[in-house]
Each structure stands twice: as C-alpha cells, then as structure tokens.
C-alpha atoms as a PDB file:
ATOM      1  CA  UNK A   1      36.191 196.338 190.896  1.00  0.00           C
ATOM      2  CA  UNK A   2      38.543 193.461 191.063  1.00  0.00           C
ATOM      3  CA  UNK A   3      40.899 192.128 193.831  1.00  0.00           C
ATOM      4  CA  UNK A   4      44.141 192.196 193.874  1.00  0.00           C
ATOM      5  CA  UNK A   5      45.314 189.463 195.310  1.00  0.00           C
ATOM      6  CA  UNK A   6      48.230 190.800 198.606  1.00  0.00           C
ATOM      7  CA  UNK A   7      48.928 186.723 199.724  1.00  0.00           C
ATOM      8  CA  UNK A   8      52.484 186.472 201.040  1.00  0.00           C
ATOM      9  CA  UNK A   9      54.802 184.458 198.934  1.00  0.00           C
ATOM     10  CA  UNK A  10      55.179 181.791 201.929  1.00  0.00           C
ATOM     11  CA  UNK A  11      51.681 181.879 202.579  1.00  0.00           C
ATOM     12  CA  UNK A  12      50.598 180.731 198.918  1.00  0.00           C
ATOM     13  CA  UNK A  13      53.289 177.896 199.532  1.00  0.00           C
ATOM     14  CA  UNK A  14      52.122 176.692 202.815  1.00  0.00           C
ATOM     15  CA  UNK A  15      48.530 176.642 200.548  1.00  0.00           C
ATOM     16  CA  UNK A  16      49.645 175.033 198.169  1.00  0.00           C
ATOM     17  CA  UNK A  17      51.672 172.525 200.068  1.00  0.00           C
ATOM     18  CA  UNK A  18      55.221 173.760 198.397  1.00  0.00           C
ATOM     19  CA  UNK A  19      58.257 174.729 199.815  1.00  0.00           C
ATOM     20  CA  UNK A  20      59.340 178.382 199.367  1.00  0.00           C
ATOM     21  CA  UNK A  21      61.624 181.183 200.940  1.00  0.00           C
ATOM     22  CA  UNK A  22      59.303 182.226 204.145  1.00  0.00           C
ATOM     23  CA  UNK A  23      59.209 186.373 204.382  1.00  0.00           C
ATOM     24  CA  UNK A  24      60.592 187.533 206.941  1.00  0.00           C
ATOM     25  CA  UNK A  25      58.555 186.881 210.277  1.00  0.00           C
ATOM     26  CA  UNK A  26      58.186 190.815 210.406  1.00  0.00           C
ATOM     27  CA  UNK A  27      56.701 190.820 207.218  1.00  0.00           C
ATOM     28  CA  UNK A  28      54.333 187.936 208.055  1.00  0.00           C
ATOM     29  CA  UNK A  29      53.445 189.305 211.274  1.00  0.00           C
ATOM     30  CA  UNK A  30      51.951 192.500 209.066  1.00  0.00           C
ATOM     31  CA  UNK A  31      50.150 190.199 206.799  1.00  0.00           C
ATOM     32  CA  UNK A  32      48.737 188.571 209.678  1.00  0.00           C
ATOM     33  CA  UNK A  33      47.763 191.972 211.306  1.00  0.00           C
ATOM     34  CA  UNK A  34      46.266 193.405 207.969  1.00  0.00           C
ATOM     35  CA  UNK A  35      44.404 190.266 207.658  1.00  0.00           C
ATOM     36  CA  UNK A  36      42.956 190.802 210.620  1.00  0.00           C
ATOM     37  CA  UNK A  37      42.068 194.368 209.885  1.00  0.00           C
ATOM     38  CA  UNK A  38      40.189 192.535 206.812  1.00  0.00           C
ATOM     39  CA  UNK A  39      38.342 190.139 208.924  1.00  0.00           C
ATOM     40  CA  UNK A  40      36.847 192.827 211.555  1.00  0.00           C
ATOM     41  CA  UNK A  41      34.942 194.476 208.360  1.00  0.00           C
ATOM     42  CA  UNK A  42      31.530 193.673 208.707  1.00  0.00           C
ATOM     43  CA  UNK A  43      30.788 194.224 205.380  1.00  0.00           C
ATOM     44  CA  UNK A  44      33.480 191.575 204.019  1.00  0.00           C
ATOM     45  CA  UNK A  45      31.429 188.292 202.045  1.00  0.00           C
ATOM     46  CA  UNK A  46      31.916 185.129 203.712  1.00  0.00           C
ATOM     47  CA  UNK A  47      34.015 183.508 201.080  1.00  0.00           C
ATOM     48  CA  UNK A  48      36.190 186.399 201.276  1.00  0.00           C
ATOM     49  CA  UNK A  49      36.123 186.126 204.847  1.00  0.00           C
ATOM     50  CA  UNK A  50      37.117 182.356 204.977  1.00  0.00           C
ATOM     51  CA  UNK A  51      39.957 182.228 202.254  1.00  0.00           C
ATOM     52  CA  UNK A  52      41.379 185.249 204.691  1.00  0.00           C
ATOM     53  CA  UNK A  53      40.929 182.644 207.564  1.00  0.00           C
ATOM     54  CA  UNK A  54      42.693 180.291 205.849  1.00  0.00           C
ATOM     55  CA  UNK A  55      45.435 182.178 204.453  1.00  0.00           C
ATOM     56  CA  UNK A  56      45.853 183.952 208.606  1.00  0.00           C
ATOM     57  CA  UNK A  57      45.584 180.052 209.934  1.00  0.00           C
ATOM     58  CA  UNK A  58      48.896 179.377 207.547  1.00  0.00           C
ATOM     59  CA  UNK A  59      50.565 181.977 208.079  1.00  0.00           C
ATOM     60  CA  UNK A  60      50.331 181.746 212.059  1.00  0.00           C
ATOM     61  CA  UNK A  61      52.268 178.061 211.500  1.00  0.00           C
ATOM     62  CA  UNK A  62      54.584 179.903 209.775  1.00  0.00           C
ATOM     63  CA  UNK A  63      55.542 182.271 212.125  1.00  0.00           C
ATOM     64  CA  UNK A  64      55.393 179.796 215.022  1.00  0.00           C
ATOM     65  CA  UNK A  65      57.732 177.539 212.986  1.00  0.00           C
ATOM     66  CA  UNK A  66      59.969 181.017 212.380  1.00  0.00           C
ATOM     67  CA  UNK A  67      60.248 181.854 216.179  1.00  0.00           C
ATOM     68  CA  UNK A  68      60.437 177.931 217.290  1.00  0.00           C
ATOM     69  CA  UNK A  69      63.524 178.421 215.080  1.00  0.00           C
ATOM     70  CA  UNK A  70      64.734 181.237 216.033  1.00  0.00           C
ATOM     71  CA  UNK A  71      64.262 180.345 219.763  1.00  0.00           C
ATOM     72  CA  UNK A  72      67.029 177.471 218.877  1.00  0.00           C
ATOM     73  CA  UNK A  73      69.518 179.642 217.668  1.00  0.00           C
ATOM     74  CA  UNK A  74      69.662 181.785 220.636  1.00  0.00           C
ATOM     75  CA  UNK A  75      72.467 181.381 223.011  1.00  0.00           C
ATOM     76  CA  UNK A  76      72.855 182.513 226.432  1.00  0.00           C
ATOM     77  CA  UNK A  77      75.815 184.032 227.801  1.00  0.00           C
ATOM     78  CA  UNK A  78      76.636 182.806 230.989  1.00  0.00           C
ATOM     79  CA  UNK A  79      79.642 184.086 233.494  1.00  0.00           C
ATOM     80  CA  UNK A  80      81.218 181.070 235.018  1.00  0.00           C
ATOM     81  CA  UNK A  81      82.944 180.424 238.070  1.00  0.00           C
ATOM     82  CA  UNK A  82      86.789 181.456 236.210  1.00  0.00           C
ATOM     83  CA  UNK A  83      84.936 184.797 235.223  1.00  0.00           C
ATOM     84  CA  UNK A  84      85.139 183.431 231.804  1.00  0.00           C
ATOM     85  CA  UNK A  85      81.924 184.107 229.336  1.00  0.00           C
ATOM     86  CA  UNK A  86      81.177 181.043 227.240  1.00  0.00           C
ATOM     87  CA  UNK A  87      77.898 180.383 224.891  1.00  0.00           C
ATOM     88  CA  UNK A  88      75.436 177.684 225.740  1.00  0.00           C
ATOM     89  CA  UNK A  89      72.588 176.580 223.719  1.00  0.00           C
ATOM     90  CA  UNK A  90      69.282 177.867 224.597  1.00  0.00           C
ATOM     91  CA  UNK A  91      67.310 175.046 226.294  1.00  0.00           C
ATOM     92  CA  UNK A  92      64.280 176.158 227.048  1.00  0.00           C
ATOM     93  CA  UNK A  93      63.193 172.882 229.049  1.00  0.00           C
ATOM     94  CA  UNK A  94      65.944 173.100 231.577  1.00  0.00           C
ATOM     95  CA  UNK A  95      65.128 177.722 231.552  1.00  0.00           C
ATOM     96  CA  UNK A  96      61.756 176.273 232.730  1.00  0.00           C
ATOM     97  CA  UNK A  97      62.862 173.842 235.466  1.00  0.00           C
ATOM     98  CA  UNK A  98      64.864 175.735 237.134  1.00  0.00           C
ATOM     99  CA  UNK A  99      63.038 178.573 237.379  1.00  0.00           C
ATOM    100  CA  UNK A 100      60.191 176.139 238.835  1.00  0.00           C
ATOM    101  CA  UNK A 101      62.439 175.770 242.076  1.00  0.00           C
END
C-alpha cells in the first residue's frame, strides 16, 4: 500500500528552502493538527514518524511567521479626547507596558 504524500504546498517550500505562496494559516493549522493525529499512532515507523516531525516543526514557523504578521496589521481603534475614532498601529510592546502599571 503506498503513501500518498498530504505535505502542504508551503511546508514542502520551507523543506526545501524555497519561497512559495504559504496556505492559509487555517489550512496549516489543520495540517499541523492532522499531523499530530499521525504522530500519537503507536503503530507509525520511526522514519515516518520523524519526516512528520519535521514537516510539523516547519510548518509551526510558518504559522508563527503568519500570525507575527498578522499581529502587525492589526489596528486599534481608539476614542480620543475630541470623541473622534482614529487608527493606530498595533504595538504590542507599549499594549504590554502599560498594562504592567
């Protein structure tokens, strides 16, 4: 019985070292989850087992690169004195300081 082969288009790039179009982080995220499915089978061979690990350990940069991005493009809304709504950057540095005080 052969294998068919279900690696993610951005996952065989980060393998191979070549840029591609990522998936969608959705569609990561369930490679990621299926490949952990894979990975609790105790009956899956070792090889098997460690090109999964590999192909899981790529795809988690992926979708930390994916939300780090994403996490940039977010902007807060924030009423100001006037009662006027304008958009600020999200800075996630200064979110963190002053909730520390």
């Amino acid at each position: 019985m052969s294998q068919i082969d279900q690696t993610s288009p951005s996952a065989k790039a980060a393998q191979a070292g070549t840029p591609a179009k990522p998936d969608s982080f959705e569609k990561n995220l369930e490679r990621l989850d299926a490949i952990v499915r894979k990975l609790e089978d105790a009956e899956l061979p070792l090889e098997r087992a460690l090109e999964l690990y590999e192909e899981g350990m790529g795809l988690s940069g992926i979708c930390q690169q994916q939300l780090e991005a994403a996490e940039g493009r977010v902007e807060i809304l924030r009423k100001r004195a006037g009662g006027k709504v304008v958009a600020e950057p999200f800075d996630p540095e200064a979110r963190n300081a002053a909730s520390e005080e």
